[in-house]
Structures are given as C-alpha cells and as structure tokens.
Protein backbone atom coordinates (compact mmCIF):
# COMPACT_ATOMS: atom_id res chain seq x y z
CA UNK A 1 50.26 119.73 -129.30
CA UNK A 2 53.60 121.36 -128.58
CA UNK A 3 54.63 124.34 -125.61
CA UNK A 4 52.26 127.51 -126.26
CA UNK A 5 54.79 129.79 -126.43
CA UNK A 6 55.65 127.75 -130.28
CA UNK A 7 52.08 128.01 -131.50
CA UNK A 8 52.92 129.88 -134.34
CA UNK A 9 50.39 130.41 -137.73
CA UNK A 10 51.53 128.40 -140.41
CA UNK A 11 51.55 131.40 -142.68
CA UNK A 12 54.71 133.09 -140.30
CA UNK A 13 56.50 129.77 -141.20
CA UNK A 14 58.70 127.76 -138.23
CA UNK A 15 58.96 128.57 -134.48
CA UNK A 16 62.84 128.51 -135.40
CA UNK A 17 62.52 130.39 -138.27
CA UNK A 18 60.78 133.36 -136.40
CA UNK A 19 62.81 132.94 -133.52
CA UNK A 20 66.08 133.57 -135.51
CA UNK A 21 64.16 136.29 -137.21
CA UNK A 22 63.73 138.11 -133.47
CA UNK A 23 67.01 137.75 -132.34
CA UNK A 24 68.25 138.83 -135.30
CA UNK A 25 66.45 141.93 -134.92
CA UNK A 26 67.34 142.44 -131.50
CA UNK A 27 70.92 141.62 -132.35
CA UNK A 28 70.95 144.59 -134.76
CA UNK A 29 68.93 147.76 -132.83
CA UNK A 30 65.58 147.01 -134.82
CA UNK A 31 64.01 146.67 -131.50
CA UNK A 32 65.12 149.68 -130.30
CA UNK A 33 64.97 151.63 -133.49
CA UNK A 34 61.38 150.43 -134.11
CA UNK A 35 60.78 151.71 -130.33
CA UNK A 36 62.57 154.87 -130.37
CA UNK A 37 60.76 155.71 -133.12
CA UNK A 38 57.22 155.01 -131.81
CA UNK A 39 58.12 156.90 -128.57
CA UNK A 40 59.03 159.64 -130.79
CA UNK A 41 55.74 159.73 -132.84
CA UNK A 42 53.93 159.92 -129.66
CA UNK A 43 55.58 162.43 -128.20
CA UNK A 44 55.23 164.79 -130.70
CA UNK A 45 51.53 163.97 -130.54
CA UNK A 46 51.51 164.83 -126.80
CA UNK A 47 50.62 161.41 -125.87
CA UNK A 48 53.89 160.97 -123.46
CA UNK A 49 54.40 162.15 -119.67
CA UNK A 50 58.29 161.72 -119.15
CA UNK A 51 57.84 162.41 -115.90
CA UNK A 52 59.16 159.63 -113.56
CA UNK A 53 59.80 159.21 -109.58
CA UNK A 54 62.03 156.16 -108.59
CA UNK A 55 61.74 155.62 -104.86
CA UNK A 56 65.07 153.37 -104.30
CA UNK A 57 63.80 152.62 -101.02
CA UNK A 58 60.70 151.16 -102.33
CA UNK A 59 63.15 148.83 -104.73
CA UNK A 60 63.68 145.46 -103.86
CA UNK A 61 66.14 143.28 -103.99
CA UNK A 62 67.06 139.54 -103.48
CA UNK A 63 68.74 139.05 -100.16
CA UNK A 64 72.48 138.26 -101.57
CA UNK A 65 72.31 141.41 -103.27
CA UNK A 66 72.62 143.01 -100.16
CA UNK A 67 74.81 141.12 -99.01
CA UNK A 68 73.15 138.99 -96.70
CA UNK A 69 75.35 136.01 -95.50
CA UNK A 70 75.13 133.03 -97.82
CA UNK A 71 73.92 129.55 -96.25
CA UNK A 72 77.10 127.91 -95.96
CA UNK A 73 79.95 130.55 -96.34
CA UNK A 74 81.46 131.15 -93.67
CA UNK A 75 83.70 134.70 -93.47
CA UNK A 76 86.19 135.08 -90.62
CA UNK A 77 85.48 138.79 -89.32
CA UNK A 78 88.31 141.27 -90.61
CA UNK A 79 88.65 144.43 -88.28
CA UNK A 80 87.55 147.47 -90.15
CA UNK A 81 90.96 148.71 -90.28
CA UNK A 82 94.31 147.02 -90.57
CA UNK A 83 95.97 146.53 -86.91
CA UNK A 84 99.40 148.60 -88.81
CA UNK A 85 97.25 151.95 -89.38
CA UNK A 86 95.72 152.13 -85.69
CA UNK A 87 96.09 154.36 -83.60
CA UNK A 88 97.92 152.41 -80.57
CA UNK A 89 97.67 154.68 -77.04
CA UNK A 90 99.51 153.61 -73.83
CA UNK A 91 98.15 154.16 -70.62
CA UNK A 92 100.68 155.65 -67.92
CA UNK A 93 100.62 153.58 -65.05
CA UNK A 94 98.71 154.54 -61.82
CA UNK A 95 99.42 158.27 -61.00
CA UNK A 96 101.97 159.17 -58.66
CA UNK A 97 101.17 160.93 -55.50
C-alpha cells in the first residue's frame, strides 16, 4: 500500500495523471476562476460577510523574520549614522575667570 495522499479511485486514472491535471489547472486560473465564481454565487445569495479584522499584532512570525540574530552570524555593530554626517561639538576649555 503506497503514501495516502496517492490513494486515488481507479476510475480518476494515475496519481500522476491527476496530479498534472491540478497543476495544470492551477497553472492556468481554473482555481481561481472556479473560486471567484463560487464566491460570487454566494454572495449574491447573501451567504457572504466580507467583513474582516486583521490584528497584526496578534500575527506571528518566525523569529528571523524579525530579525532576530541568527545562531552563528556574527554582525559587527554599525553606528546609526555615518561618523562624516555627525554633528561634531567642541568643548571650550575651562572658563576663564
């Protein structure tokens, strides 16, 4: 007995051959045609709430998408602006009086 995911009825013919048939419909929009279609027929039947909250800060992430320091990299620190475009002040020596 094969993977279950290739379990196909014999009358749909190979795992290859409906495999190629799927990404051959992905490849050309029949996916998303057959899809924009049904959400279309459902909408007009009232059967859709578009309405839709996205919390970002409930979103999350792996850590090296936020740019968490990789195990093993090791980045020398870079001042936050170049040393030619500071501002460079000199102090007047101690105050005569």
């Amino acid at each position: 007995m094969g993977a279950p995911w290739r379990d196909v009825p014999p009358q749909y013919g190979s795992w290859a051959a409906v495999y190629a048939l799927f990404r051959r419909w992905q490849r050309d929009g029949t996916w998303k045609q057959l899809l924009t279609a049904l959400q279309t027929l459902a909408d007009a039947a009232g059967r859709v709430t578009w309405d839709v909250s996205v919390d970002s800060t409930s979103a999350r992430t792996h850590q090296h998408a936020a740019g968490a320091r990789k195990r093993g990299i090791c980045r020398p620190n870079h001042p936050a602006v170049s040393a030619s475009s500071r501002t460079t002040m000199r102090w007047a020596g101690p105050a005569a009086g």
